[in-house]
PDB file of N, CA and C in Angstrom:
ATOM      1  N   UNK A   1      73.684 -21.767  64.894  1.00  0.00           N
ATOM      2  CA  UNK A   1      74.370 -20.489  64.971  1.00  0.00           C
ATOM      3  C   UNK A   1      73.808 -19.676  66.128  1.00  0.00           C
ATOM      4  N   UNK A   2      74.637 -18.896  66.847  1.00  0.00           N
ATOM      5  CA  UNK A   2      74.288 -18.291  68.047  1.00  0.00           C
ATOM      6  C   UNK A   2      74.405 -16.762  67.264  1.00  0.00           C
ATOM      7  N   UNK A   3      73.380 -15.848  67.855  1.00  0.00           N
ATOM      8  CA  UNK A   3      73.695 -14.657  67.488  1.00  0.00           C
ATOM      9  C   UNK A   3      73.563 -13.757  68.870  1.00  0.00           C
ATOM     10  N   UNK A   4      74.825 -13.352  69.119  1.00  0.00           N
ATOM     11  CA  UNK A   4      75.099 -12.654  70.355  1.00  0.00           C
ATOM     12  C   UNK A   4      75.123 -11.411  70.281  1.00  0.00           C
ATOM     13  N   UNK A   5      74.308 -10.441  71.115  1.00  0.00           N
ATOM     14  CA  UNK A   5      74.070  -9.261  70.425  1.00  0.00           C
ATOM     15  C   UNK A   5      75.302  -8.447  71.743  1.00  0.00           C
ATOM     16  N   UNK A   6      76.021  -7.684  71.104  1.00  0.00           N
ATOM     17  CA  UNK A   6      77.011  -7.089  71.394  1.00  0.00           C
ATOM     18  C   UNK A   6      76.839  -5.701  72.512  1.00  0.00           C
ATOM     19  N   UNK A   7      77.417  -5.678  73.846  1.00  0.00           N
ATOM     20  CA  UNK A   7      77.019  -4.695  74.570  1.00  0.00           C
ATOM     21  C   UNK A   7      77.537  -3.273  73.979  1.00  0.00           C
ATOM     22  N   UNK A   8      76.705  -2.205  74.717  1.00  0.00           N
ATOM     23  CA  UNK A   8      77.324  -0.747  73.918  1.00  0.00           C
ATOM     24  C   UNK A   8      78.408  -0.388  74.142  1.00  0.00           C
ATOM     25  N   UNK A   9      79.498  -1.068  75.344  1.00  0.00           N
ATOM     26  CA  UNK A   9      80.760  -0.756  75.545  1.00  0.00           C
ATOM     27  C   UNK A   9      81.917  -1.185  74.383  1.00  0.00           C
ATOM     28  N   UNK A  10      81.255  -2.410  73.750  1.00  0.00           N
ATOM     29  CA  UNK A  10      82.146  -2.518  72.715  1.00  0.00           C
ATOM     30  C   UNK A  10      82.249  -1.857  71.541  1.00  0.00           C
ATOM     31  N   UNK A  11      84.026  -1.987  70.924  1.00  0.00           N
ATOM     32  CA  UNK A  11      84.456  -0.748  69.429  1.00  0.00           C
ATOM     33  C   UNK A  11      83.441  -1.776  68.521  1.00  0.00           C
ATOM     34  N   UNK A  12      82.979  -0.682  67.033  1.00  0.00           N
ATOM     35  CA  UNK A  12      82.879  -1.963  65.963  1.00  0.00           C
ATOM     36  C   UNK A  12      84.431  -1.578  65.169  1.00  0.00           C
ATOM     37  N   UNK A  13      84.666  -2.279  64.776  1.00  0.00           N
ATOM     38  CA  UNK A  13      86.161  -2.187  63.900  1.00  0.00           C
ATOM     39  C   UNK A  13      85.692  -2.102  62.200  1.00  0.00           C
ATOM     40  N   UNK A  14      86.551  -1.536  62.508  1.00  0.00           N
ATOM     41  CA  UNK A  14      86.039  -0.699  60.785  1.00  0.00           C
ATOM     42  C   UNK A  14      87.379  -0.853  59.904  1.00  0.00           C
ATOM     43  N   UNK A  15      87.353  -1.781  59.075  1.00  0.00           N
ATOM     44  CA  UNK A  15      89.098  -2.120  58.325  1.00  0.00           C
ATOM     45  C   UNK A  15      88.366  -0.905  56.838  1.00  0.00           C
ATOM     46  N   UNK A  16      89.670   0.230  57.054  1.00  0.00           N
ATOM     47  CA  UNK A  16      89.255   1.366  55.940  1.00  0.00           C
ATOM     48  C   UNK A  16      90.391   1.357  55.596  1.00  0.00           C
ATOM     49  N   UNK A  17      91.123   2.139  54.504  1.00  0.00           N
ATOM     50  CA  UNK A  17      92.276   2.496  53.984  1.00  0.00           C
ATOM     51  C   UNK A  17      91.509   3.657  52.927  1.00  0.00           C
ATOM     52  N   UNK A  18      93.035   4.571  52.574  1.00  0.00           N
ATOM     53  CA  UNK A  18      92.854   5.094  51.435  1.00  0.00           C
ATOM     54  C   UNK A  18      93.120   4.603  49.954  1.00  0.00           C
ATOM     55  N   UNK A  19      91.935   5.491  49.179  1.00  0.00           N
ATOM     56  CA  UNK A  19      91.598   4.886  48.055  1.00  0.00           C
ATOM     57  C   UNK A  19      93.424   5.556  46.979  1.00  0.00           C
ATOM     58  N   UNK A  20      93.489   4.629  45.930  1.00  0.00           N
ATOM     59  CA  UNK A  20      94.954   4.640  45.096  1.00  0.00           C
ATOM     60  C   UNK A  20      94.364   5.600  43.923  1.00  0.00           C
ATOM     61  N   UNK A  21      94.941   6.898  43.892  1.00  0.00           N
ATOM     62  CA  UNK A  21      94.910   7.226  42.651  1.00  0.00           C
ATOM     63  C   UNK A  21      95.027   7.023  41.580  1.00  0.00           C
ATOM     64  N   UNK A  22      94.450   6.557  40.109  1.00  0.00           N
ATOM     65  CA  UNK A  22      94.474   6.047  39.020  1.00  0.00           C
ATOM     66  C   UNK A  22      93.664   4.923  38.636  1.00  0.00           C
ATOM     67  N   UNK A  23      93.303   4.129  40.332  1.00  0.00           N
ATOM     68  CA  UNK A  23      93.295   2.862  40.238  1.00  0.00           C
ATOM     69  C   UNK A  23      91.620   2.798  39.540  1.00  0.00           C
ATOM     70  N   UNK A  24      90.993   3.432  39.298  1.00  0.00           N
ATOM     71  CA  UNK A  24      89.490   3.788  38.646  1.00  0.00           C
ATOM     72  C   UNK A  24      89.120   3.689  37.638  1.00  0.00           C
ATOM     73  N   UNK A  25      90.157   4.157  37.102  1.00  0.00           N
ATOM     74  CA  UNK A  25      90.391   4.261  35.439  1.00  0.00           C
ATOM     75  C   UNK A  25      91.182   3.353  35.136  1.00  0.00           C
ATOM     76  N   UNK A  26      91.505   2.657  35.451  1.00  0.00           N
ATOM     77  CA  UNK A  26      92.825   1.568  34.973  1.00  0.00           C
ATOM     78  C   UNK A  26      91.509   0.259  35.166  1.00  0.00           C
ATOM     79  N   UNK A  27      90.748  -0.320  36.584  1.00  0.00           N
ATOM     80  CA  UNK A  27      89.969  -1.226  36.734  1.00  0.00           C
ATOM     81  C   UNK A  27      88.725  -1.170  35.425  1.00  0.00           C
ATOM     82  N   UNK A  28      88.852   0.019  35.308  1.00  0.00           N
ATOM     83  CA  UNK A  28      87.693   0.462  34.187  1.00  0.00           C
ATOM     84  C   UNK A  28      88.299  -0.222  32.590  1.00  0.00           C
ATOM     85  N   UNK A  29      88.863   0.125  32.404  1.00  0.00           N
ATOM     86  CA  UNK A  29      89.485  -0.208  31.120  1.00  0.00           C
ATOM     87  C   UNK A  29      89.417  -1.830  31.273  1.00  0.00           C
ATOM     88  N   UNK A  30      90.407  -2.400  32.508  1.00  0.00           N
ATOM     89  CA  UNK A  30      90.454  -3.752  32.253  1.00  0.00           C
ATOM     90  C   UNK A  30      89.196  -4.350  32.366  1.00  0.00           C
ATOM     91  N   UNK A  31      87.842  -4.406  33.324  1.00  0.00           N
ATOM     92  CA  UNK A  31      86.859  -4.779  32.776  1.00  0.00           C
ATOM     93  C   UNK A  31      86.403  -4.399  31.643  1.00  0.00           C
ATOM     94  N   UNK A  32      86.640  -3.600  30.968  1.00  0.00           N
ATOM     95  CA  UNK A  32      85.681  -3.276  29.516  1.00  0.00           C
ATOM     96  C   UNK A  32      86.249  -4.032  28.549  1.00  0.00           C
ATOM     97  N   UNK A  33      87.516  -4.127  28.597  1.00  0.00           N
ATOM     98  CA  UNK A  33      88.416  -4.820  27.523  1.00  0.00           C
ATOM     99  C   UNK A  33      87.979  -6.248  27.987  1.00  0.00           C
ATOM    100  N   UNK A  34      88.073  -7.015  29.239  1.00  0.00           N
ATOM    101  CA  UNK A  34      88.005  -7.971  29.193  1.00  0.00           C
ATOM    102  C   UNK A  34      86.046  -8.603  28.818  1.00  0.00           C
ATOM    103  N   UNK A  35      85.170  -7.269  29.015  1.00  0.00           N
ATOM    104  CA  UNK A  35      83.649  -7.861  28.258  1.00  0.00           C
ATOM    105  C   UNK A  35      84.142  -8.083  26.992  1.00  0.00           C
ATOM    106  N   UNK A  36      84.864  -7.031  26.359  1.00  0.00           N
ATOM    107  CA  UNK A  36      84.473  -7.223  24.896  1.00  0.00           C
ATOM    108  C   UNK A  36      85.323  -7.780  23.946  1.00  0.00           C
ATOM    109  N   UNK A  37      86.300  -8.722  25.347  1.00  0.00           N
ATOM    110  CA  UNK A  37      86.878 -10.185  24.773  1.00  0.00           C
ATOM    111  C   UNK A  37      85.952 -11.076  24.530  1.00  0.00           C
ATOM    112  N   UNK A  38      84.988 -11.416  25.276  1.00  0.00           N
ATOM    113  CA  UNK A  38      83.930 -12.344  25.987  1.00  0.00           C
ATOM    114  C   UNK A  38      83.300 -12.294  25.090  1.00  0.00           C
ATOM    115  N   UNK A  39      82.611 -10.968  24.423  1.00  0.00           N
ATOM    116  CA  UNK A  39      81.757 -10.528  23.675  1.00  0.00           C
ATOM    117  C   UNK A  39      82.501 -11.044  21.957  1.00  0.00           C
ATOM    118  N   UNK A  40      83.715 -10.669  22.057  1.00  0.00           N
ATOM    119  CA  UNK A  40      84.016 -11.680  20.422  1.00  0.00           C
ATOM    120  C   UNK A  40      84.114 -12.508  20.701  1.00  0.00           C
ATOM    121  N   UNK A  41      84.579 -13.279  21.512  1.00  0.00           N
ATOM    122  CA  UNK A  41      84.711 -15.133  21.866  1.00  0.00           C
ATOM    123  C   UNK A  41      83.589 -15.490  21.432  1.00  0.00           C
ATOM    124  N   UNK A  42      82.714 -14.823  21.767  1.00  0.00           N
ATOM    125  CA  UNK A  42      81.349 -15.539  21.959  1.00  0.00           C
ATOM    126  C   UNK A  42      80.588 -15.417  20.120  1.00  0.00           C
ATOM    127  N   UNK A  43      80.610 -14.167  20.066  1.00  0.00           N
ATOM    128  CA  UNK A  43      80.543 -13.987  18.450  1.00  0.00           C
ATOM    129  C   UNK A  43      80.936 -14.987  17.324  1.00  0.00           C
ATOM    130  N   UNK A  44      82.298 -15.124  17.609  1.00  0.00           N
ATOM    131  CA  UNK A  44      83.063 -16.108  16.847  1.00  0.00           C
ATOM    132  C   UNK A  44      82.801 -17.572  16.669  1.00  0.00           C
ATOM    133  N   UNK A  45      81.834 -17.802  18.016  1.00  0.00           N
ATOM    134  CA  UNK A  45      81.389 -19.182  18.346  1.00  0.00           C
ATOM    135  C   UNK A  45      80.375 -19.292  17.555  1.00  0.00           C
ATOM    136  N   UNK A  46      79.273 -18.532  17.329  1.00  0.00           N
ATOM    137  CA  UNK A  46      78.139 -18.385  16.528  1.00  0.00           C
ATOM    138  C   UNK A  46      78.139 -19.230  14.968  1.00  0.00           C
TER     139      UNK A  46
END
């Protein structure tokens, strides 16, 4: 691997967007619901 160190004339590129309203609380729920699928699966196995 070569590591080429970049002169100061060059941009760094920055891939940003705006963040989705709701989308926080919705990711939230579906991980929690999906631990405490995991969490009886696993129970049940016992």
């Amino acid at each position: 691997m070569s590591h080429e160190k970049k002169s100061e004339d060059e941009e760094i590129m920055v891939l940003d967007h705006e963040e989705v309203p709701g989308y926080r609380p919705v990711f939230l729920v579906a991980i929690t619901l999906g631990i405490l699928y995991l969490a009886y699966v696993f129970f049940r196995t016992l």
